[in-house]
PDB file of N, CA and C in Angstrom:
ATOM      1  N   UNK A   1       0.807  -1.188   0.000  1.00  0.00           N
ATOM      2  CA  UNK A   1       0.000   0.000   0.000  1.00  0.00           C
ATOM      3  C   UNK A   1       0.853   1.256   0.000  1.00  0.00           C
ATOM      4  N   UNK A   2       1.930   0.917   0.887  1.00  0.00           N
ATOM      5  CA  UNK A   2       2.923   2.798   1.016  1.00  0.00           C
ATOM      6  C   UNK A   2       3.677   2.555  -0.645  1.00  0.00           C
ATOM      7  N   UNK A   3       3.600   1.699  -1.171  1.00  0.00           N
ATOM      8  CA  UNK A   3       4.680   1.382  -2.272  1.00  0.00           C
ATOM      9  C   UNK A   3       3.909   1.660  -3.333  1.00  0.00           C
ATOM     10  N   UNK A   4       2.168   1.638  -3.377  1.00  0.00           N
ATOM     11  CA  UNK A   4       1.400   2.127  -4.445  1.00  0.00           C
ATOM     12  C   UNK A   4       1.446   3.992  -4.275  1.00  0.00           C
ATOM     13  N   UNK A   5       1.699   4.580  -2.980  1.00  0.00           N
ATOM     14  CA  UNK A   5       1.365   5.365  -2.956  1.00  0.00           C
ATOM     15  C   UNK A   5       2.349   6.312  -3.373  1.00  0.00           C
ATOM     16  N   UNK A   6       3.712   5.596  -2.674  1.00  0.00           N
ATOM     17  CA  UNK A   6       4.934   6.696  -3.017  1.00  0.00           C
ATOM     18  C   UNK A   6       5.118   6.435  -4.621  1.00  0.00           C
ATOM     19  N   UNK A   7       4.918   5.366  -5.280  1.00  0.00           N
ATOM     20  CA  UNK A   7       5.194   5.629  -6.864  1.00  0.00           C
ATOM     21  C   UNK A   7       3.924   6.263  -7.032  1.00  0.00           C
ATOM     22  N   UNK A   8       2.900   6.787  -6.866  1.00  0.00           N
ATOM     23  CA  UNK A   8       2.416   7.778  -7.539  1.00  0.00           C
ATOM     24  C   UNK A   8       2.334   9.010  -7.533  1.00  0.00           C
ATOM     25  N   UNK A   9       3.363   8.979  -5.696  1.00  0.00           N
ATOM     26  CA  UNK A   9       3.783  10.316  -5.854  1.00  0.00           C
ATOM     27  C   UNK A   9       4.783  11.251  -6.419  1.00  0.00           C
ATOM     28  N   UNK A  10       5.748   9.690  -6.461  1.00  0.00           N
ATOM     29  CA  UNK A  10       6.755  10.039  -7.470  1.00  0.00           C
ATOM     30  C   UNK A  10       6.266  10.201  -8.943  1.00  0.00           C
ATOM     31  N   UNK A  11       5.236   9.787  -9.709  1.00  0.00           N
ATOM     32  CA  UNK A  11       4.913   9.535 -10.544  1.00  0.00           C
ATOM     33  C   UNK A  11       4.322  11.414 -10.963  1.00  0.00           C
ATOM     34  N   UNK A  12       3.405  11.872  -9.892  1.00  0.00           N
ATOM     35  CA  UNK A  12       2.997  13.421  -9.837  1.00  0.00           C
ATOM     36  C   UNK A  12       4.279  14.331  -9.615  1.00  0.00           C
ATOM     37  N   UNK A  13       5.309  13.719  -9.301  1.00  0.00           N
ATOM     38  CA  UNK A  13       6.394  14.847  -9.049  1.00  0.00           C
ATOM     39  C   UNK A  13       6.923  14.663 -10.255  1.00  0.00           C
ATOM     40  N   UNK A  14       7.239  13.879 -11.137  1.00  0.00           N
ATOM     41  CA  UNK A  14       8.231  13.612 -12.329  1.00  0.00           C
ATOM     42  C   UNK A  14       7.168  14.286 -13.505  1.00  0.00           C
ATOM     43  N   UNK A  15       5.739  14.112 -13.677  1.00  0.00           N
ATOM     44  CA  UNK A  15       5.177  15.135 -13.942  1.00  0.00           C
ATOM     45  C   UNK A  15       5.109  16.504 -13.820  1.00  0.00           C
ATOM     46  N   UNK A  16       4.905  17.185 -13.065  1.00  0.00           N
ATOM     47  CA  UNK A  16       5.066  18.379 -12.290  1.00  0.00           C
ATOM     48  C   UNK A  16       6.751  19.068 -12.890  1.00  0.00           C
ATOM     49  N   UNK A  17       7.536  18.400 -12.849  1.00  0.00           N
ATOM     50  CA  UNK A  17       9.068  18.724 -13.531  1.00  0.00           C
ATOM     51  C   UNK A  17       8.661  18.730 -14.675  1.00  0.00           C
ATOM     52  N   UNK A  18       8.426  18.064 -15.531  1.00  0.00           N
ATOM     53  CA  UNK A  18       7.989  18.080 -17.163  1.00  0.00           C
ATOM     54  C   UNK A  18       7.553  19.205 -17.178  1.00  0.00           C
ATOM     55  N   UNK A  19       6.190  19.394 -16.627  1.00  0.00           N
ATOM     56  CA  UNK A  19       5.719  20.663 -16.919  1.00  0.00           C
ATOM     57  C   UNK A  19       6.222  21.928 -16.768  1.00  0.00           C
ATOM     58  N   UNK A  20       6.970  21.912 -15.563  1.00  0.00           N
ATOM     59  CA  UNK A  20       8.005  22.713 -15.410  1.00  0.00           C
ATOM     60  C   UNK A  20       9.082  23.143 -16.397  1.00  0.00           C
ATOM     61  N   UNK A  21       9.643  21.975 -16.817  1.00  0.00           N
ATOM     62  CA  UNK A  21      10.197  22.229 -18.361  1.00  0.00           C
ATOM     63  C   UNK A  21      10.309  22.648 -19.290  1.00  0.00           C
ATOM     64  N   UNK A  22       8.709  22.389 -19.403  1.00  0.00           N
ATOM     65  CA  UNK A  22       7.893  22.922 -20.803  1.00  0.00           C
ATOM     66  C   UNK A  22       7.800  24.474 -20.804  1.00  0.00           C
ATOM     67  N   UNK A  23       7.150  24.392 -19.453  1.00  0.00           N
ATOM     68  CA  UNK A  23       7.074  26.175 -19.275  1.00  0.00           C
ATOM     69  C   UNK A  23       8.413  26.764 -19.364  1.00  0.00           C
ATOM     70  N   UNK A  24       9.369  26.247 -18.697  1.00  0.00           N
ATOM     71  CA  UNK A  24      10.934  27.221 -18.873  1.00  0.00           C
ATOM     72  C   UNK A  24      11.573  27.114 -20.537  1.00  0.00           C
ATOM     73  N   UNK A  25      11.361  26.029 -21.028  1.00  0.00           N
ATOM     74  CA  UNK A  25      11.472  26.319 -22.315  1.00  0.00           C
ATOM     75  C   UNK A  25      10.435  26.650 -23.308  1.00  0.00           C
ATOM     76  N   UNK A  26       9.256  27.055 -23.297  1.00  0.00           N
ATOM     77  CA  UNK A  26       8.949  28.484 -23.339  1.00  0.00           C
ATOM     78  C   UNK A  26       8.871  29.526 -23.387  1.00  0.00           C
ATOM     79  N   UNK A  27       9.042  29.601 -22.228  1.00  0.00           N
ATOM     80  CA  UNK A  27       9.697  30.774 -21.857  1.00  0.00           C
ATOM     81  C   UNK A  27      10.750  31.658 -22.248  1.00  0.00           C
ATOM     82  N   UNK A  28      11.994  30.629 -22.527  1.00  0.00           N
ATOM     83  CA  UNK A  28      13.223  30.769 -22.974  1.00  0.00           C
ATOM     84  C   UNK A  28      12.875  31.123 -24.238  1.00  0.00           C
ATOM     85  N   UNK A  29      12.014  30.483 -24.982  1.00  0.00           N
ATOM     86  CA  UNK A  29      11.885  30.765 -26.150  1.00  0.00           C
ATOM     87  C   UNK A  29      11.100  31.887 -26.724  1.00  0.00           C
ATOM     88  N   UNK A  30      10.223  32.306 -25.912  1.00  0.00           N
ATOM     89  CA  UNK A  30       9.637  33.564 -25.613  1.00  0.00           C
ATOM     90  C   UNK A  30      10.480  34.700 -26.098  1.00  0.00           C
ATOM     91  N   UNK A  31      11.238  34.549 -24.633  1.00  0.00           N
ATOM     92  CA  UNK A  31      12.285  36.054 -24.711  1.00  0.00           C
ATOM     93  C   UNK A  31      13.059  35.761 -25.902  1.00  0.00           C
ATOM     94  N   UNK A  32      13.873  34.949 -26.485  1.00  0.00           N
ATOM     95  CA  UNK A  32      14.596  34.701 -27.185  1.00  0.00           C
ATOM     96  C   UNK A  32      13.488  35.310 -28.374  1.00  0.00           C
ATOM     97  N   UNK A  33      12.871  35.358 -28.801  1.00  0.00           N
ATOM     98  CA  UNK A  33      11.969  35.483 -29.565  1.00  0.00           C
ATOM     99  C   UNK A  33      11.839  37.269 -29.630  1.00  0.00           C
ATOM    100  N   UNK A  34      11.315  37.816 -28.470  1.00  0.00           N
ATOM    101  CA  UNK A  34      10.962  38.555 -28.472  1.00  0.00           C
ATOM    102  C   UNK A  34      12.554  39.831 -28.433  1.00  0.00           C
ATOM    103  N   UNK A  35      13.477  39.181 -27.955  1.00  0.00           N
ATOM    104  CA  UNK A  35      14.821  39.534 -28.204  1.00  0.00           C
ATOM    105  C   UNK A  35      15.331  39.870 -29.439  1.00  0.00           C
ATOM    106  N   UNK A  36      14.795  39.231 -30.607  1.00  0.00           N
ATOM    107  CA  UNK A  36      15.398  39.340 -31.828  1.00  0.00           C
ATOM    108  C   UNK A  36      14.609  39.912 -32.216  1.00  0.00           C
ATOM    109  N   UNK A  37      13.248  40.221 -31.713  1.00  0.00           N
ATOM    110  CA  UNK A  37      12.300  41.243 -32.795  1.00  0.00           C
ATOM    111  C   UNK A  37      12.704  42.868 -32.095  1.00  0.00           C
ATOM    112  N   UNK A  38      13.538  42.775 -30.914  1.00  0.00           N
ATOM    113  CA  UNK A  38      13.864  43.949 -30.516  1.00  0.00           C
ATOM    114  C   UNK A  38      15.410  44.233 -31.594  1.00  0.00           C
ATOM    115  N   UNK A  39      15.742  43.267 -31.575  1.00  0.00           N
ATOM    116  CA  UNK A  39      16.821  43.938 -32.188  1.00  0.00           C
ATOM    117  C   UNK A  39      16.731  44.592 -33.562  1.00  0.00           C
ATOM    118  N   UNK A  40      15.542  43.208 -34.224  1.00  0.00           N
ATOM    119  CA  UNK A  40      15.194  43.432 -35.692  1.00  0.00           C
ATOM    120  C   UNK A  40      14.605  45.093 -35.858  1.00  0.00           C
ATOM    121  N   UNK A  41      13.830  45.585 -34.688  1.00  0.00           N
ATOM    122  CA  UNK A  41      13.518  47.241 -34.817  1.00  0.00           C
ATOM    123  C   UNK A  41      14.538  48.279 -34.501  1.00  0.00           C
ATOM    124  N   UNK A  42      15.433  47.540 -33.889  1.00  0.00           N
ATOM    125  CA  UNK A  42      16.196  48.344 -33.721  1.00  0.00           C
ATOM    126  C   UNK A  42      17.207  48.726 -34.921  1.00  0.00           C
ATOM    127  N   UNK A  43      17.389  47.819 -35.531  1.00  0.00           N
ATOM    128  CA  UNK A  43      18.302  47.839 -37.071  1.00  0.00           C
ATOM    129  C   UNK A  43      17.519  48.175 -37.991  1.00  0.00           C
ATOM    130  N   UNK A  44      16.228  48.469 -37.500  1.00  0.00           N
ATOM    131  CA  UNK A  44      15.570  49.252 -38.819  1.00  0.00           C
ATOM    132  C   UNK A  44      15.602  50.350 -38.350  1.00  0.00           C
ATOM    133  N   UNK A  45      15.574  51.298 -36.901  1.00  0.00           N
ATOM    134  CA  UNK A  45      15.232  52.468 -36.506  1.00  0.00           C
ATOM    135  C   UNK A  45      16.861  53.101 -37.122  1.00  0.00           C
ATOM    136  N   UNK A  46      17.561  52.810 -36.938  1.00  0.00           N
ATOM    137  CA  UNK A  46      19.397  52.334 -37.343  1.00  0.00           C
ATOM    138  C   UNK A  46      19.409  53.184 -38.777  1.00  0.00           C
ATOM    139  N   UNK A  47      18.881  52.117 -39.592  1.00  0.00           N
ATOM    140  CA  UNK A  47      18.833  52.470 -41.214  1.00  0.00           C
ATOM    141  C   UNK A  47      17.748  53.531 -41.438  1.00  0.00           C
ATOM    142  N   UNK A  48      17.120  53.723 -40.643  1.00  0.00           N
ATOM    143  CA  UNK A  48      15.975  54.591 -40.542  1.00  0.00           C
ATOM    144  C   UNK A  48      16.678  55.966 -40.862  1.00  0.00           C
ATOM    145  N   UNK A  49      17.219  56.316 -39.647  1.00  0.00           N
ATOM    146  CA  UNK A  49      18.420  57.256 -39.440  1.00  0.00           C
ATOM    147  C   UNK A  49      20.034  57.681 -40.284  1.00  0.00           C
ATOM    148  N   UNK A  50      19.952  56.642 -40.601  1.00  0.00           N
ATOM    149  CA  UNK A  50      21.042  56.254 -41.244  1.00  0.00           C
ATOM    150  C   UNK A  50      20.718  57.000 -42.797  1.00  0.00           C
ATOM    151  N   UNK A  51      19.917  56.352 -43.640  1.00  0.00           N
ATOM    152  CA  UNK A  51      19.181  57.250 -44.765  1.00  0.00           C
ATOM    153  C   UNK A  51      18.426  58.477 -44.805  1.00  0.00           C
ATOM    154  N   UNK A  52      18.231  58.662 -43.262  1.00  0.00           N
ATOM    155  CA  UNK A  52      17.835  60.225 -42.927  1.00  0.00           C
ATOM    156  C   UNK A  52      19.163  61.145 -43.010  1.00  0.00           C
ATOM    157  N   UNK A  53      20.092  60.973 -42.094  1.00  0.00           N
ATOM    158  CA  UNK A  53      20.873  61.529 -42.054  1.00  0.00           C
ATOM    159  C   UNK A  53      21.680  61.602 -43.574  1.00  0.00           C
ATOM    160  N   UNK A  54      21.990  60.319 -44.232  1.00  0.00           N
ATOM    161  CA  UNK A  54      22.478  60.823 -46.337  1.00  0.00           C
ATOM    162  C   UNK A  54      21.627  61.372 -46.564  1.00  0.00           C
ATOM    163  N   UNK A  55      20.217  61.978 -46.518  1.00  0.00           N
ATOM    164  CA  UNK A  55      20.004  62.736 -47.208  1.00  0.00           C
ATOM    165  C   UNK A  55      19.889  64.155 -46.639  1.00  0.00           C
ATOM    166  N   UNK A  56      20.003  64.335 -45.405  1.00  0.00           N
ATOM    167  CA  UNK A  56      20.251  65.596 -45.028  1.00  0.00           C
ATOM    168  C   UNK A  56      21.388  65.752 -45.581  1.00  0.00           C
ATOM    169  N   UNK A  57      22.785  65.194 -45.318  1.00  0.00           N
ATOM    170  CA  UNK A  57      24.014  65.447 -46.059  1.00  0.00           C
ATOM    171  C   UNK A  57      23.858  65.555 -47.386  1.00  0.00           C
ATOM    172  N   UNK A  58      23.068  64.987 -48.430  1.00  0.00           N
ATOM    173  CA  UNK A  58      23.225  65.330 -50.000  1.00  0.00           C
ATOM    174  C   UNK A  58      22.571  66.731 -50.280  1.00  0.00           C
ATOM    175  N   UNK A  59      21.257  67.126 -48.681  1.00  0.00           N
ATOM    176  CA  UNK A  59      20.631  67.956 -49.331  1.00  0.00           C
ATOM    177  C   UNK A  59      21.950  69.561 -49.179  1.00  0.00           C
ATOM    178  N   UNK A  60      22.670  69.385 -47.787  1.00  0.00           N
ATOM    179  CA  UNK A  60      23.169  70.357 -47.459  1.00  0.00           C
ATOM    180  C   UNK A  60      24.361  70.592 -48.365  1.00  0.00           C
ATOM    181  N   UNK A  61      24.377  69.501 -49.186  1.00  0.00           N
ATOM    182  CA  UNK A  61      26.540  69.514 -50.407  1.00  0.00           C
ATOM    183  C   UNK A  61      25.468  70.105 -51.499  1.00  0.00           C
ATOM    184  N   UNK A  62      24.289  70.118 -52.028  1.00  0.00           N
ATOM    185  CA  UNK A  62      23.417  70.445 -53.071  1.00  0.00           C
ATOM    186  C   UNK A  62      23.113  72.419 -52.514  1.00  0.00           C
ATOM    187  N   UNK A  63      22.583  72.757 -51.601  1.00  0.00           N
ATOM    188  CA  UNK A  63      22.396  74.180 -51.285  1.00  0.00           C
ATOM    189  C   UNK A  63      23.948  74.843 -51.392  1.00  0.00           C
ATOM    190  N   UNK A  64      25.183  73.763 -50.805  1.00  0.00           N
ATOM    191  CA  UNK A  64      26.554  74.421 -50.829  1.00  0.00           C
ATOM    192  C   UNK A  64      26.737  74.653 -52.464  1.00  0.00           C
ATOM    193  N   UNK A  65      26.601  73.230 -53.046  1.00  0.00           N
ATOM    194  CA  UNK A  65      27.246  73.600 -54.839  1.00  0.00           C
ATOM    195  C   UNK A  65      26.637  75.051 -55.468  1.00  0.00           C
ATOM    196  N   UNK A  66      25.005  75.046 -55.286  1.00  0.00           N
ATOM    197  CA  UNK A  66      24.330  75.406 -56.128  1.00  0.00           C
ATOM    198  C   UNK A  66      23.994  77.581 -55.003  1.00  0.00           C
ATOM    199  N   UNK A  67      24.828  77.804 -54.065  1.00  0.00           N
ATOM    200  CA  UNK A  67      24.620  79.190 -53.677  1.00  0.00           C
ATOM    201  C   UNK A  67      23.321  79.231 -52.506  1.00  0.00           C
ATOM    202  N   UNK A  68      22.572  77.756 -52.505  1.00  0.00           N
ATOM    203  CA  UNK A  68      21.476  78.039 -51.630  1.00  0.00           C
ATOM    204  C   UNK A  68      20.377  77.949 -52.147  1.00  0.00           C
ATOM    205  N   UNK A  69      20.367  77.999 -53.898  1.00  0.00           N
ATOM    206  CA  UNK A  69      19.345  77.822 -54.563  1.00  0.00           C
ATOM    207  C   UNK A  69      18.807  76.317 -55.702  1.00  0.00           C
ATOM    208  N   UNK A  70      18.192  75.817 -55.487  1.00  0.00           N
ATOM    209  CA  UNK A  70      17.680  74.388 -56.060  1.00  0.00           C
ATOM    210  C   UNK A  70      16.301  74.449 -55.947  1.00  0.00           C
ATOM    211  N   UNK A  71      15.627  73.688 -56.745  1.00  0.00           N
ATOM    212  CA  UNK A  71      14.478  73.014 -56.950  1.00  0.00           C
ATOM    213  C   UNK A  71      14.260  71.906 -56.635  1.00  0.00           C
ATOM    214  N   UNK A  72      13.593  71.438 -56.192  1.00  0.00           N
ATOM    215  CA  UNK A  72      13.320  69.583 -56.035  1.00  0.00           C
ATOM    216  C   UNK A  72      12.671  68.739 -56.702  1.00  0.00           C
ATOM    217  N   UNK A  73      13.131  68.408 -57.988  1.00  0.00           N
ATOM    218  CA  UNK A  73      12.954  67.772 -59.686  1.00  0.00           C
ATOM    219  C   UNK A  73      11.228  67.698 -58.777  1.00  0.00           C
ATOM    220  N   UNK A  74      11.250  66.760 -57.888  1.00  0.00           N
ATOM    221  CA  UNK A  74       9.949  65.639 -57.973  1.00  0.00           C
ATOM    222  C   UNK A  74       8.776  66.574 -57.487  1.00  0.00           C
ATOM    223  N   UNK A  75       9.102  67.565 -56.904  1.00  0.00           N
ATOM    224  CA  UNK A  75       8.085  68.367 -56.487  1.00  0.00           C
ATOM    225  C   UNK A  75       7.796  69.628 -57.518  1.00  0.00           C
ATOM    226  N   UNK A  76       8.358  69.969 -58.371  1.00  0.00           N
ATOM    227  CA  UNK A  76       8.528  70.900 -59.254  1.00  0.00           C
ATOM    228  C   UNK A  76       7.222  71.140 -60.305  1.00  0.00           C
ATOM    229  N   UNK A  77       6.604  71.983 -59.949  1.00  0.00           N
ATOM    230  CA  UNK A  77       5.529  72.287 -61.366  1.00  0.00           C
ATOM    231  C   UNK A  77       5.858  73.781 -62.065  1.00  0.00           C
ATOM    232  N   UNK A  78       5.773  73.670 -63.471  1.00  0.00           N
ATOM    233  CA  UNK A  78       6.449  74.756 -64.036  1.00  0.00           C
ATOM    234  C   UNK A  78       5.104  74.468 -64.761  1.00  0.00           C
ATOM    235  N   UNK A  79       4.140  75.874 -64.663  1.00  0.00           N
ATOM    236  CA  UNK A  79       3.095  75.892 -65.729  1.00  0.00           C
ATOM    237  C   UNK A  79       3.239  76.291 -67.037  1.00  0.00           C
ATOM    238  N   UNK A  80       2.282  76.043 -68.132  1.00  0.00           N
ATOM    239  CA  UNK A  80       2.878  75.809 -69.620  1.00  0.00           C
ATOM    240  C   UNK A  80       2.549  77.389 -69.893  1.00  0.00           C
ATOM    241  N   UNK A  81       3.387  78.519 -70.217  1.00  0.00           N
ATOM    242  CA  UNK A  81       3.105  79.548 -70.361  1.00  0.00           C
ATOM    243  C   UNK A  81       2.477  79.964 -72.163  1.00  0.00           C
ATOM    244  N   UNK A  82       2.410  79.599 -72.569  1.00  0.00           N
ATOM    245  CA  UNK A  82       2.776  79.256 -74.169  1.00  0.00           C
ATOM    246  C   UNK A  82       0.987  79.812 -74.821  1.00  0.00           C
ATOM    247  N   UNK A  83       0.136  79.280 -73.981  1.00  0.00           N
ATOM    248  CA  UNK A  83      -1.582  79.367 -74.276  1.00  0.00           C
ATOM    249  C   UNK A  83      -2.117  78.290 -74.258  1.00  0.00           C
ATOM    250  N   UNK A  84      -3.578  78.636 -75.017  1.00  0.00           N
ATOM    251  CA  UNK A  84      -4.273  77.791 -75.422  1.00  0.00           C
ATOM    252  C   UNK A  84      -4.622  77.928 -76.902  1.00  0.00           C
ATOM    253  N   UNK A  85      -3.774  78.386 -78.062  1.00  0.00           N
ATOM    254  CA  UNK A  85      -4.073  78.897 -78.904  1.00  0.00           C
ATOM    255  C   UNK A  85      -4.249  77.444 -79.878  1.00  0.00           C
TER     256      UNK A  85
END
């Protein structure tokens, strides 16, 4: 009778560890997880900046070449002075 009882208590404790397991690797895998999506934003906030800052630098070597004065091709409307004749 004590020999049915302690193997099933051993039997609920060796359970109880499994589960334990499961949850810590989980877990582990969780953060690990959630670790690399921090980094992954972070190497975009990175390049974010990174292509912000070249183009502040191309815009400021472009006002130096040109005296301060430029247009910006893509924004540029020049109306057709010519008529409607």
């Amino acid at each position: 009778m004590f020999d049915a009882a302690a193997d099933r208590q051993k039997k609920q404790a060796d359970e109880r560890r499994k589960e334990a397991r499961k949850r810590l690797l989980k877990q582990q895998q969780d953060d690990a997880k959630a670790k690399e999506m921090a980094a992954q934003r972070e190497a975009k906030e990175v390049e974010f900046l990174r292509q912000k800052r070249l183009a502040e630098e191309e815009r400021e070597e472009r006002l130096y070449r040109t005296g301060g004065v430029f247009f910006e091709r893509e924004f540029l409307v020049v109306p057709d002075s010519r008529g409607d004749d």
